[in-house]
C-alpha atoms as a PDB file:
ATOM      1  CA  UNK A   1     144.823  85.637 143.734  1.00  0.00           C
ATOM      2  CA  UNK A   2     145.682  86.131 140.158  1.00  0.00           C
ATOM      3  CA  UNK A   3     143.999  88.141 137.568  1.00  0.00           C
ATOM      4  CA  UNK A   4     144.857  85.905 134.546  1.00  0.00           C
ATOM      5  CA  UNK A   5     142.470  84.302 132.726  1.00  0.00           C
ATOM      6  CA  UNK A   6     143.677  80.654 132.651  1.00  0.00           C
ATOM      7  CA  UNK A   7     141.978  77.148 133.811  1.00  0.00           C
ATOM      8  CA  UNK A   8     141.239  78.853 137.122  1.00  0.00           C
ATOM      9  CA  UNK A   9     138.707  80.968 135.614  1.00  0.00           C
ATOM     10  CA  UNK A  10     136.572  77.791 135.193  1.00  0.00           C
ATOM     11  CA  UNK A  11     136.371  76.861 138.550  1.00  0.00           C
ATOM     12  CA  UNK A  12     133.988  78.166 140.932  1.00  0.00           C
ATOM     13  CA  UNK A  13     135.950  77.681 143.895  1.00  0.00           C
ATOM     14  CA  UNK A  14     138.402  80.022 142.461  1.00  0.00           C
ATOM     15  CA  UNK A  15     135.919  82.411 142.643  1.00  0.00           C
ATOM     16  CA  UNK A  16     134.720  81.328 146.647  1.00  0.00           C
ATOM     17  CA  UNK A  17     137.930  82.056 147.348  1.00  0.00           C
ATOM     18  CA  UNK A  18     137.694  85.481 145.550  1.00  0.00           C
ATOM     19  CA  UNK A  19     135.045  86.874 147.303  1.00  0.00           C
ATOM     20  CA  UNK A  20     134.279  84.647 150.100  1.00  0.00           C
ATOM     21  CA  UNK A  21     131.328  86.517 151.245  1.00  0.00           C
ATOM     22  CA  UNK A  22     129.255  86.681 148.237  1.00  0.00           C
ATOM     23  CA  UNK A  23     127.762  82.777 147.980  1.00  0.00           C
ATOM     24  CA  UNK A  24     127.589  81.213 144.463  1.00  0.00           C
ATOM     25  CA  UNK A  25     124.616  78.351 143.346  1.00  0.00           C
ATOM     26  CA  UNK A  26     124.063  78.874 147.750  1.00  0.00           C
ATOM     27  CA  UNK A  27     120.712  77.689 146.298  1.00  0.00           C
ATOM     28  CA  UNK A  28     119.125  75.436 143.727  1.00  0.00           C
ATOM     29  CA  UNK A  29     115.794  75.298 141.589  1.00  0.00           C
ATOM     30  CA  UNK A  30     113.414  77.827 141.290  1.00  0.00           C
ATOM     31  CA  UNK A  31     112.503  80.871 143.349  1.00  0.00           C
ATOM     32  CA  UNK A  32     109.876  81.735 145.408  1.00  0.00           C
ATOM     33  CA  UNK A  33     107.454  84.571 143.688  1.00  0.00           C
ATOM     34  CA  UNK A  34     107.260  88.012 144.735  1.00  0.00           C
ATOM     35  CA  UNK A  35     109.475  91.357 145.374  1.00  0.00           C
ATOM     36  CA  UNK A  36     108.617  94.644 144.558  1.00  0.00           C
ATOM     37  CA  UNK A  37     106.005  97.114 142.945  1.00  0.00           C
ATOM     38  CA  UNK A  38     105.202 100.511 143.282  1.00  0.00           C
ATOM     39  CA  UNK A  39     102.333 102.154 144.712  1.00  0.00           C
ATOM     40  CA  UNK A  40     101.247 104.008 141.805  1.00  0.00           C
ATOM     41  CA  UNK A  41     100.646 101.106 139.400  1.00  0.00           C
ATOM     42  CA  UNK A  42      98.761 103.674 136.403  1.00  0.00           C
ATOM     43  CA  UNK A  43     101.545 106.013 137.169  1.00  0.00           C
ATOM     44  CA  UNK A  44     104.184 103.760 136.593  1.00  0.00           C
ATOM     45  CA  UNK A  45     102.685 102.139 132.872  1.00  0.00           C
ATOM     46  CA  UNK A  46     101.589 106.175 131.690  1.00  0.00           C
ATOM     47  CA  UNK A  47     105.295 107.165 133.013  1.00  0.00           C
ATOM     48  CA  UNK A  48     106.848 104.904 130.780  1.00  0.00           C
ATOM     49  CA  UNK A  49     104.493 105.309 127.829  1.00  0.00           C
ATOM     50  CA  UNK A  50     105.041 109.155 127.749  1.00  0.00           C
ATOM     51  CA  UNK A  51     109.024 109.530 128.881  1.00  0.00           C
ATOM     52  CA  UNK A  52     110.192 105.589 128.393  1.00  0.00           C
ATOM     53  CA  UNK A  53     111.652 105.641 131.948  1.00  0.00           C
ATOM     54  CA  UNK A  54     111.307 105.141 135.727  1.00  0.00           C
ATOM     55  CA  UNK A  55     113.496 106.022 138.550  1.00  0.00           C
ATOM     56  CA  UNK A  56     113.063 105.279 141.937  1.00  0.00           C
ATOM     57  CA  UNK A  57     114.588 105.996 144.904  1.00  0.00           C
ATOM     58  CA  UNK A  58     116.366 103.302 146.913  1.00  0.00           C
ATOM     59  CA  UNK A  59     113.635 100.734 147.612  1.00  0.00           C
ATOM     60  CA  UNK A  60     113.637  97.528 150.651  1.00  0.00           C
ATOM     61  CA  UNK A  61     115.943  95.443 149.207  1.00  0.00           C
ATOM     62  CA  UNK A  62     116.034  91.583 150.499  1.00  0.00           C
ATOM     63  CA  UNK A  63     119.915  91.821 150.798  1.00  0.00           C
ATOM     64  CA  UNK A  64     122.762  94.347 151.942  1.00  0.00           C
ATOM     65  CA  UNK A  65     123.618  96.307 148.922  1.00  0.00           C
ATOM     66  CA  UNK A  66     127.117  97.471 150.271  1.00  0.00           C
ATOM     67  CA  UNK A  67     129.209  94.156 149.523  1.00  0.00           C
ATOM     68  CA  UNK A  68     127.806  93.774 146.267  1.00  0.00           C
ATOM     69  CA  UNK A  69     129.191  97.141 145.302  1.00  0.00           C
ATOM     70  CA  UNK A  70     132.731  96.154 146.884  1.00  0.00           C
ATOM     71  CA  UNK A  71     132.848  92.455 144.859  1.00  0.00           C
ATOM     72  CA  UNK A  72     132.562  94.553 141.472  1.00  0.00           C
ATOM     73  CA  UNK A  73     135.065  97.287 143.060  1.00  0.00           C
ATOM     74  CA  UNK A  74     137.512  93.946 143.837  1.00  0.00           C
ATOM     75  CA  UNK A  75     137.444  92.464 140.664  1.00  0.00           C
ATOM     76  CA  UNK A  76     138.169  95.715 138.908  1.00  0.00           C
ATOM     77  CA  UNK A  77     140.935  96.110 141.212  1.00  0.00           C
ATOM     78  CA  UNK A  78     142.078  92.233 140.342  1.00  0.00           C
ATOM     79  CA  UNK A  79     142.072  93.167 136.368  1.00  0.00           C
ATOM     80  CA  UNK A  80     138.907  91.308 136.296  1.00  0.00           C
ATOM     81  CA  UNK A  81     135.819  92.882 134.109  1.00  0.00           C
ATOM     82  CA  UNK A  82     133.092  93.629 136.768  1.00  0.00           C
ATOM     83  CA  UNK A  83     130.785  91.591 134.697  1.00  0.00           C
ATOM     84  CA  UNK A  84     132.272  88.267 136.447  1.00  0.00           C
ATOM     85  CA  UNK A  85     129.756  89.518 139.225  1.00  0.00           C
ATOM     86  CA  UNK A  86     126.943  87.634 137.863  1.00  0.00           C
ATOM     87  CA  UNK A  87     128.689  84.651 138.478  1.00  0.00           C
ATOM     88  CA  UNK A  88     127.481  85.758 142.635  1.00  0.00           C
ATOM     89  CA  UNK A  89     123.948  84.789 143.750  1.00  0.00           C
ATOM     90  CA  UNK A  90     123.428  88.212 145.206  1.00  0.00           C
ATOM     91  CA  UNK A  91     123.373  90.279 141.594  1.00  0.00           C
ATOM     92  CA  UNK A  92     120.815  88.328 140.050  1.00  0.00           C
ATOM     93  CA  UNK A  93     118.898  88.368 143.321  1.00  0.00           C
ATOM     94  CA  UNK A  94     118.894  92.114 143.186  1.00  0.00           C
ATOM     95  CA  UNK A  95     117.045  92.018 139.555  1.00  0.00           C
ATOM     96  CA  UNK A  96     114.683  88.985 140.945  1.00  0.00           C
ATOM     97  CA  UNK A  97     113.205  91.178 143.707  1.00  0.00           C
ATOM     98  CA  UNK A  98     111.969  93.517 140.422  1.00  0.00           C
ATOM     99  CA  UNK A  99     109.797  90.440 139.165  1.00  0.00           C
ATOM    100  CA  UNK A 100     106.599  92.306 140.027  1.00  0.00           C
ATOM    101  CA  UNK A 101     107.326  95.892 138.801  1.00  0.00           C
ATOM    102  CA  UNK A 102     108.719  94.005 135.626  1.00  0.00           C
ATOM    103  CA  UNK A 103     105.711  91.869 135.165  1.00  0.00           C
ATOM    104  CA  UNK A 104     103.562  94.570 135.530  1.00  0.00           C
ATOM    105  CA  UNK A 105     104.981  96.599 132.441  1.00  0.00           C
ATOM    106  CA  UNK A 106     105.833  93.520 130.182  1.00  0.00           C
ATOM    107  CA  UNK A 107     103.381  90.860 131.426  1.00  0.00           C
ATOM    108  CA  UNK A 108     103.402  88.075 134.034  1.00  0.00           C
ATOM    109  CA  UNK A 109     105.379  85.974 131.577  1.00  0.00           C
ATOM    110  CA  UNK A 110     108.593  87.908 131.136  1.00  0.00           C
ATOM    111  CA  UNK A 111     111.815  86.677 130.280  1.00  0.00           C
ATOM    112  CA  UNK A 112     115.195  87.933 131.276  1.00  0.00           C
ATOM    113  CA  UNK A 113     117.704  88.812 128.571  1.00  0.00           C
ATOM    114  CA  UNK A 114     120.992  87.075 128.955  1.00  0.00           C
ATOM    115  CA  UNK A 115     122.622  90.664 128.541  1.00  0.00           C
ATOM    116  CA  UNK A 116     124.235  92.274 131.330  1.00  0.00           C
ATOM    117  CA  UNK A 117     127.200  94.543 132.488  1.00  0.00           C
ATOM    118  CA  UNK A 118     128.432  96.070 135.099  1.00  0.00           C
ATOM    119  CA  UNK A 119     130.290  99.206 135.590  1.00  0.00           C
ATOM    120  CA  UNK A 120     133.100 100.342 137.714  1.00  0.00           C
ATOM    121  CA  UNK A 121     133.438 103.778 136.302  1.00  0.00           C
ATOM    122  CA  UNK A 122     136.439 105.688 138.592  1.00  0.00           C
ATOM    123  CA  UNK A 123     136.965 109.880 138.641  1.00  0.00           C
ATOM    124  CA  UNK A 124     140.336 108.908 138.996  1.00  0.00           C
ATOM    125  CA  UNK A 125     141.112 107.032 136.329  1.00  0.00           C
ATOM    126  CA  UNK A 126     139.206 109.563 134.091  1.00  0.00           C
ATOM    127  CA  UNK A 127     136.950 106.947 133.194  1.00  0.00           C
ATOM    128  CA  UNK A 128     133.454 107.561 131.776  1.00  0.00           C
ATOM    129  CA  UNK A 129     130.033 105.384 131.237  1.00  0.00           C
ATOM    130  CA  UNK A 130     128.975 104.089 127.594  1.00  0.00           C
ATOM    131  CA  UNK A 131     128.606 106.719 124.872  1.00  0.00           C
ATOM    132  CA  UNK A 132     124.897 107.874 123.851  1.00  0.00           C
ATOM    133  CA  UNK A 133     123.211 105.180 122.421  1.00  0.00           C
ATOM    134  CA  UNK A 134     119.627 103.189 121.956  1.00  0.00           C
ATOM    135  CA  UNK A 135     119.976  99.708 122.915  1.00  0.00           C
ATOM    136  CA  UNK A 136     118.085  98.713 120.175  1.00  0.00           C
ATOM    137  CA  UNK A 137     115.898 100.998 118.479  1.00  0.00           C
ATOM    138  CA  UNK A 138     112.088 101.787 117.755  1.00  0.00           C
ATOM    139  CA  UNK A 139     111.708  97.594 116.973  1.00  0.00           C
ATOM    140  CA  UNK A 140     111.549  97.982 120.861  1.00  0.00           C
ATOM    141  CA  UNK A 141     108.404  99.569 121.561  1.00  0.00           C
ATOM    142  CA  UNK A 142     104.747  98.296 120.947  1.00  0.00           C
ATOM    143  CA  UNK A 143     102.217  99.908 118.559  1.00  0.00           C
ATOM    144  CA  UNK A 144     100.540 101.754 121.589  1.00  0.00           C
ATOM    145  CA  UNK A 145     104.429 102.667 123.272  1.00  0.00           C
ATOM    146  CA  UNK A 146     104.613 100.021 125.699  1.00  0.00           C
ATOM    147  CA  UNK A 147     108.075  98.552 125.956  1.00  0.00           C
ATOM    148  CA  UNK A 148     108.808  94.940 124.169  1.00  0.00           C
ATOM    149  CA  UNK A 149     111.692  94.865 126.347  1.00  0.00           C
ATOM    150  CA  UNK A 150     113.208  96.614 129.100  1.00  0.00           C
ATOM    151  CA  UNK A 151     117.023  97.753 130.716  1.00  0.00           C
ATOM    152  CA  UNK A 152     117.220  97.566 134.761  1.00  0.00           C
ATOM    153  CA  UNK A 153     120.006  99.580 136.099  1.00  0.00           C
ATOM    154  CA  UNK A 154     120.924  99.470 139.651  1.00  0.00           C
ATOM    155  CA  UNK A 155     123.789 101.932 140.825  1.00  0.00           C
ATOM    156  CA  UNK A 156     124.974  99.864 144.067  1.00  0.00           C
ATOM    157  CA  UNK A 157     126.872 103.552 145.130  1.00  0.00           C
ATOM    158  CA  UNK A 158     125.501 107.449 144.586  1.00  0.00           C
ATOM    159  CA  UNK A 159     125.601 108.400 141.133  1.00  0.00           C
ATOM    160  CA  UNK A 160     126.087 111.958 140.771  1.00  0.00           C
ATOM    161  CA  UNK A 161     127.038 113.894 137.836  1.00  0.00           C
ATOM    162  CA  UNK A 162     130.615 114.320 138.658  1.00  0.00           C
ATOM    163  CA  UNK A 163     131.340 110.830 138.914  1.00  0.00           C
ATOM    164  CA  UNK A 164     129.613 109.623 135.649  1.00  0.00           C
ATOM    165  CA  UNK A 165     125.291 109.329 136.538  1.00  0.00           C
ATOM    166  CA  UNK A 166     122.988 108.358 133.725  1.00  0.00           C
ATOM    167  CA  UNK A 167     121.930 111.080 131.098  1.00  0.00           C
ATOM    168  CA  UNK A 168     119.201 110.645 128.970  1.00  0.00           C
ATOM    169  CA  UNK A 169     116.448 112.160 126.982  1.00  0.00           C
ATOM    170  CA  UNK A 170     112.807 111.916 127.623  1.00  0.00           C
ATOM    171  CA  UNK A 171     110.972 109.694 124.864  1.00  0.00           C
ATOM    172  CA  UNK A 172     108.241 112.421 124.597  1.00  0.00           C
ATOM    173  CA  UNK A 173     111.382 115.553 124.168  1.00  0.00           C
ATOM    174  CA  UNK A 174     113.310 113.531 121.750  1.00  0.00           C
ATOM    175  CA  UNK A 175     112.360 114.262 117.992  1.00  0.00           C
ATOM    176  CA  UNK A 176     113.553 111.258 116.392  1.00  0.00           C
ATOM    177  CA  UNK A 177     112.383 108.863 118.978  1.00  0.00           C
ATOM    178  CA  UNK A 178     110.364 105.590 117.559  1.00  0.00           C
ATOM    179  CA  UNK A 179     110.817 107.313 113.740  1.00  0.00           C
ATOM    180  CA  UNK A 180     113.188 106.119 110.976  1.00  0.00           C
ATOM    181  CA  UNK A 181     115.584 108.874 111.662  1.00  0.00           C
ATOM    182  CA  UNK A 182     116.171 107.549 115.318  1.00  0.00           C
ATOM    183  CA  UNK A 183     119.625 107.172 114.231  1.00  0.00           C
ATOM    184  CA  UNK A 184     120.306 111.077 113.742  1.00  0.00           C
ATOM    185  CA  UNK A 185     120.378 112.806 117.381  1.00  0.00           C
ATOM    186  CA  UNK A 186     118.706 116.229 117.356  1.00  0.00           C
ATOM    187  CA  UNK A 187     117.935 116.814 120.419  1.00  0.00           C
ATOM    188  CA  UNK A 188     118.001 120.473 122.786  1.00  0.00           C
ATOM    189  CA  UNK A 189     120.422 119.814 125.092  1.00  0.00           C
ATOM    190  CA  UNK A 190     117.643 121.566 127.762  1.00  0.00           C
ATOM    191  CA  UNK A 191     115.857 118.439 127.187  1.00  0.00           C
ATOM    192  CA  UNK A 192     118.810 116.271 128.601  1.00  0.00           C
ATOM    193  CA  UNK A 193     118.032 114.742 131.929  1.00  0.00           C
ATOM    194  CA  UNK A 194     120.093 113.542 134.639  1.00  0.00           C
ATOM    195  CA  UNK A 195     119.491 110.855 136.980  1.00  0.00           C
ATOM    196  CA  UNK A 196     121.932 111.352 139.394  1.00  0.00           C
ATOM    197  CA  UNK A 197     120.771 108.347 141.936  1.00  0.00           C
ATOM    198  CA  UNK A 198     121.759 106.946 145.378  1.00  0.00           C
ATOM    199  CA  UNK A 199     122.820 103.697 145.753  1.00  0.00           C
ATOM    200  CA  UNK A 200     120.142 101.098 145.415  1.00  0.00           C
ATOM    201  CA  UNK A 201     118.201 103.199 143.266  1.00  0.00           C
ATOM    202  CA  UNK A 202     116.074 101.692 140.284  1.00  0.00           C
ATOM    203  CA  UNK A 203     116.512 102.635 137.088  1.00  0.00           C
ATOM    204  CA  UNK A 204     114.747 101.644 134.076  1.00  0.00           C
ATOM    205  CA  UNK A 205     114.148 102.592 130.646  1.00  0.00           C
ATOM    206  CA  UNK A 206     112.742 100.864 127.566  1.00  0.00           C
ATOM    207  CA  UNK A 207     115.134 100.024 124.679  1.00  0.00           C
ATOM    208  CA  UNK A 208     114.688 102.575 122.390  1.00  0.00           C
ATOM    209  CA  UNK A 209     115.218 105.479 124.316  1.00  0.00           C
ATOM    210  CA  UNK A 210     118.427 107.643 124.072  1.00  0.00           C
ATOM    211  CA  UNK A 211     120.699 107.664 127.235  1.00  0.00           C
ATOM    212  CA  UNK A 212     124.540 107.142 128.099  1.00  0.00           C
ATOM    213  CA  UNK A 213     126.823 107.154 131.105  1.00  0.00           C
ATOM    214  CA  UNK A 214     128.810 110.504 131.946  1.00  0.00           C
ATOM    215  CA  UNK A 215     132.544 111.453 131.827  1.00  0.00           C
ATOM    216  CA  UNK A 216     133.518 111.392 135.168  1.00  0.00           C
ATOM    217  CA  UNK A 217     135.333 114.330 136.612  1.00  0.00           C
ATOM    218  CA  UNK A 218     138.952 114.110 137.657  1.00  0.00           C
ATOM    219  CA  UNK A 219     138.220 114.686 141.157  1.00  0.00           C
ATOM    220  CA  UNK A 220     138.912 112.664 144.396  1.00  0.00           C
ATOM    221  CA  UNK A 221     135.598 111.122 144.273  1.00  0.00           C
ATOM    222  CA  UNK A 222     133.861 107.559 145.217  1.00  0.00           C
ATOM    223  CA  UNK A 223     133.491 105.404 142.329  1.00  0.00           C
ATOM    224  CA  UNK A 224     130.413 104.818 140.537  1.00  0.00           C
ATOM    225  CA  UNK A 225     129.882 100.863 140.634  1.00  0.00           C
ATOM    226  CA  UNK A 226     126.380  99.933 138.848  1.00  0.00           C
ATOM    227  CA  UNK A 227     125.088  97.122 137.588  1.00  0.00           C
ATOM    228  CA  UNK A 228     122.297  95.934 134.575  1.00  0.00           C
ATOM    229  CA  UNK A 229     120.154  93.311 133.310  1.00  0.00           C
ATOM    230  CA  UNK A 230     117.949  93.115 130.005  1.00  0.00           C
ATOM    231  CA  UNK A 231     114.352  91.804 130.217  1.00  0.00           C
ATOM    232  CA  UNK A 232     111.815  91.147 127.565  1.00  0.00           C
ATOM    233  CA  UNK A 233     107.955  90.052 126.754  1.00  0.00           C
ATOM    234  CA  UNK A 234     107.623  86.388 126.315  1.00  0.00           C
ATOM    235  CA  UNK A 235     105.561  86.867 123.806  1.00  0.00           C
ATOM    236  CA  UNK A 236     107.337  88.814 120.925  1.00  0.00           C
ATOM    237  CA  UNK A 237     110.899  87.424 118.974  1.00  0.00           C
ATOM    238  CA  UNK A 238     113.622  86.754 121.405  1.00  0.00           C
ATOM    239  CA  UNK A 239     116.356  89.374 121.750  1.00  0.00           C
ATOM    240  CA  UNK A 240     119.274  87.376 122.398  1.00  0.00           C
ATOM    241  CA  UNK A 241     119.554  83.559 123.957  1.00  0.00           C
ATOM    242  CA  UNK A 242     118.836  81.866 126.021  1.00  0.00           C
ATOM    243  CA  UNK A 243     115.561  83.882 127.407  1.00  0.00           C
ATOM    244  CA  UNK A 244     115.821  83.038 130.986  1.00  0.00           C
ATOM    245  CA  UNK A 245     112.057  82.239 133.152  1.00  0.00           C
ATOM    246  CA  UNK A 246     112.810  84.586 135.977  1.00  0.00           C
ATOM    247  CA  UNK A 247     112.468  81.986 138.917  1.00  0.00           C
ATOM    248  CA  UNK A 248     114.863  79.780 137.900  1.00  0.00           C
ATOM    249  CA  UNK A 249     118.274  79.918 139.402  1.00  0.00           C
ATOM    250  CA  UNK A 250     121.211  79.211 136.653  1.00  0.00           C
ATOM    251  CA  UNK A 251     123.733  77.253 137.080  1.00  0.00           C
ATOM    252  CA  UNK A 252     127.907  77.996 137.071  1.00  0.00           C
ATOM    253  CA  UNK A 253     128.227  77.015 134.056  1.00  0.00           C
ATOM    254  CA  UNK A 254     125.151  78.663 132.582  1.00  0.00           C
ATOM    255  CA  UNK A 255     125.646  81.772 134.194  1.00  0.00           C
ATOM    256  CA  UNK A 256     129.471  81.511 132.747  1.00  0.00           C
ATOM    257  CA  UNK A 257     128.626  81.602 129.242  1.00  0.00           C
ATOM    258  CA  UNK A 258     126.113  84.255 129.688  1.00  0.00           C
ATOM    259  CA  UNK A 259     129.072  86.722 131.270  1.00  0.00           C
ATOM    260  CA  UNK A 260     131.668  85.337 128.225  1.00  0.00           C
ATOM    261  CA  UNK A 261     128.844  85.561 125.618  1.00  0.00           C
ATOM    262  CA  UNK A 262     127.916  89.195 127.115  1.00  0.00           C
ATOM    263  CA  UNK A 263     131.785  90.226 126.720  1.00  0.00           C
ATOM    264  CA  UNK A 264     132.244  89.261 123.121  1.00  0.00           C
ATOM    265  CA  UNK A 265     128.514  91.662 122.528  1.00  0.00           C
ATOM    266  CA  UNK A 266     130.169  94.516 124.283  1.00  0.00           C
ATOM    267  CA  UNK A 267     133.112  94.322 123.311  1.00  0.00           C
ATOM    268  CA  UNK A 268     133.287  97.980 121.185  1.00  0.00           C
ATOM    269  CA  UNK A 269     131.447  99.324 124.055  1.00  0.00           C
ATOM    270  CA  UNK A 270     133.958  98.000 126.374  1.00  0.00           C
ATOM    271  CA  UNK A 271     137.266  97.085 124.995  1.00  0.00           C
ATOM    272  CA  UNK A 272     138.741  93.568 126.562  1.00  0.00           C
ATOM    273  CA  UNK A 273     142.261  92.898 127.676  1.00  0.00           C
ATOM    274  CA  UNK A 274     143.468  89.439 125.559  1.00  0.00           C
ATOM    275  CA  UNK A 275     143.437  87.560 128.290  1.00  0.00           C
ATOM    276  CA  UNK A 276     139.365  88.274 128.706  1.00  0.00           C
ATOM    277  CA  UNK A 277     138.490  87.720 125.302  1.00  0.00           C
ATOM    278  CA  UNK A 278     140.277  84.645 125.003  1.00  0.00           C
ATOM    279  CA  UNK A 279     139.095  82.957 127.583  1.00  0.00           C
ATOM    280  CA  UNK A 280     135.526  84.278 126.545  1.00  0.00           C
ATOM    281  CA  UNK A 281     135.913  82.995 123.105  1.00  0.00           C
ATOM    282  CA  UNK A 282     137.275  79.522 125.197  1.00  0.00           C
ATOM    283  CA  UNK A 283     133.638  79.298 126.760  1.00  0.00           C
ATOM    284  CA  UNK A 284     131.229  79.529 124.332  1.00  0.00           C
ATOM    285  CA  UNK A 285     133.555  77.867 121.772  1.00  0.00           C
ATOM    286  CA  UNK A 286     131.125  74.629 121.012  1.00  0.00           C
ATOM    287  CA  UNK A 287     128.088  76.097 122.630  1.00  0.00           C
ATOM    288  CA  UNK A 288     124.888  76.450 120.158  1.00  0.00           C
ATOM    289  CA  UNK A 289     123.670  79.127 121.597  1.00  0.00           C
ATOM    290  CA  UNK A 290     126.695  81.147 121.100  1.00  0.00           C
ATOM    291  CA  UNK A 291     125.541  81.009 117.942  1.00  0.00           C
ATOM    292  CA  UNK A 292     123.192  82.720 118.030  1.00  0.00           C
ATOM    293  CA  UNK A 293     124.409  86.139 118.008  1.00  0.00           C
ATOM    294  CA  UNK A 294     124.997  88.831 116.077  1.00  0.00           C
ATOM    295  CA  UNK A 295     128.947  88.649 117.036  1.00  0.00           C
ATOM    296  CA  UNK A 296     129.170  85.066 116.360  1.00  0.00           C
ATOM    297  CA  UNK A 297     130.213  85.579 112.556  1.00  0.00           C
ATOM    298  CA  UNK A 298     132.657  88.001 113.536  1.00  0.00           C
ATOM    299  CA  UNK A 299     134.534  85.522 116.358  1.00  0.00           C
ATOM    300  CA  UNK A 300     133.641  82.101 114.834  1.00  0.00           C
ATOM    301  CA  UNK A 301     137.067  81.871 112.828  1.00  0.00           C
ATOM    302  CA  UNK A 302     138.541  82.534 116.596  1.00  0.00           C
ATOM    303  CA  UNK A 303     136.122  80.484 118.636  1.00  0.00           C
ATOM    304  CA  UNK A 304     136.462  77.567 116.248  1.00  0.00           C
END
């Protein structure tokens, strides 16, 4: 099985073939409603007003977590950026069964974000998570500090911090937080919180609050595979399109330019081999809603 990005790239059955127990489109149409919500509903909408963030620890989930975690380990291995997992039925299943916890803090109408990564980040390979950043500022948050939109991030193995676990810092111990100088970071490094997180933990944190993945150590240690999707009120500008209804199922082809559009936005927060970013720019090359983006100035002479 190759790891260039040529015509084969295209076809699904190239990807069947890939990782032949991980279905793609097994199913068609819409979803059936439901999944998970915590207990503590007023905990969980306070929580997030007052520190922007919610963990969990590894909750029922409606599918084995282990193989997802070793397709994003395989296509690392195969030179392949682990965000070609999305073209699998199983990762956006994971962020379905959320629907009710994610209705509950940005309304029953709530849209997914056609942003999402995922992260193979290996001790040996002295390889490290994304730098500190806010994923998009205070234009995230409501007048009263409810989220506009959300980040979901599942680690599908343990997270610790010697192989690279989330860091952030608590909206409510963060200074600059929701103020014009959210740009500066002053923050006292006793403030900084880690999340270290077994695998099919729940993560989530609204989009202006200040977080990154570690340096792992350069120690014989498992991998930290994770995975992340973007979601949004339905009722406030769209962050990037297409906003997705959460009970529809894309299609190949949908869920193709999503991963090629989500490569070109990443791209200085994840360098791409040539091969990936050409045949990225080859997919959404003629696609209006490529057009859409911030990025699409900067790769239209390429995309054509």
């Amino acid at each position: 099985m190759t790891a260039t990005a040529d015509e084969d790239w295209h076809d699904p059955d190239f990807w069947r073939a890939l990782l032949p127990d991980l279905p793609i489109e097994g199913r068609k149409g819409r979803r059936a409603a439901g999944g998970w919500l915590p207990e503590d509903r007023d905990g969980l909408v306070a929580r997030v007003r007052r520190e922007g963030y919610l963990q969990f620890d590894p909750i029922g989930w409606p599918l084995a977590i282990e193989p997802l975690a070793q397709g994003v380990a395989t296509l690392s291995e195969r030179g392949i950026p682990p965000v070609f997992c999305y073209l699998y039925d199983g990762y956006w299943d994971v962020f379905a069964h959320l629907g009710p916890m994610l209705a509950e803090l940005l309304g029953p109408d709530y849209r997914i974000i056609p942003n999402c990564w995922a992260w193979h980040v290996d001790p040996r390979g002295d390889e490290r998570g994304w730098a500190p950043h806010r994923d998009i500022g205070r234009w995230a948050l409501l007048p009263d500090g409810m989220p506009k939109c959300i980040s979901a991030w599942i680690p599908l193995t343990d997270a610790s911090p010697l192989n690279g676990c989330m860091y952030l810092v608590p909206a409510d111990r963060d200074p600059t937080y929701n103020t014009e100088n959210e740009g500066l970071v002053q923050v006292n490094l006793q403030d900084v919180r880690a999340l270290p997180a077994a695998a099919g933990s729940v993560l989530c944190w609204n989009q202006a609050l200040l977080h990154w993945g570690a340096h792992a150590a350069d120690r014989p240690l498992a991998a930290r595979i994770s995975i992340s999707f973007e979601f949004q009120r339905a009722d406030v500008q769209p962050i990037n399109l297409p906003l997705l209804d959460p009970l529809d199922i894309p299609d190949f082809t949908l869920r193709l330019r999503i991963i090629s559009k989500g490569l070109l936005h990443y791209c200085e927060k994840q360098p791409l081999g040539v091969d990936a970013m050409g045949f990225a720019l080859s997919v959404v090359r003629g696609w209006p809603l490529w057009m859409t983006s911030p990025e699409a100035a900067k790769w239209a002479h390429m995309a054509g």
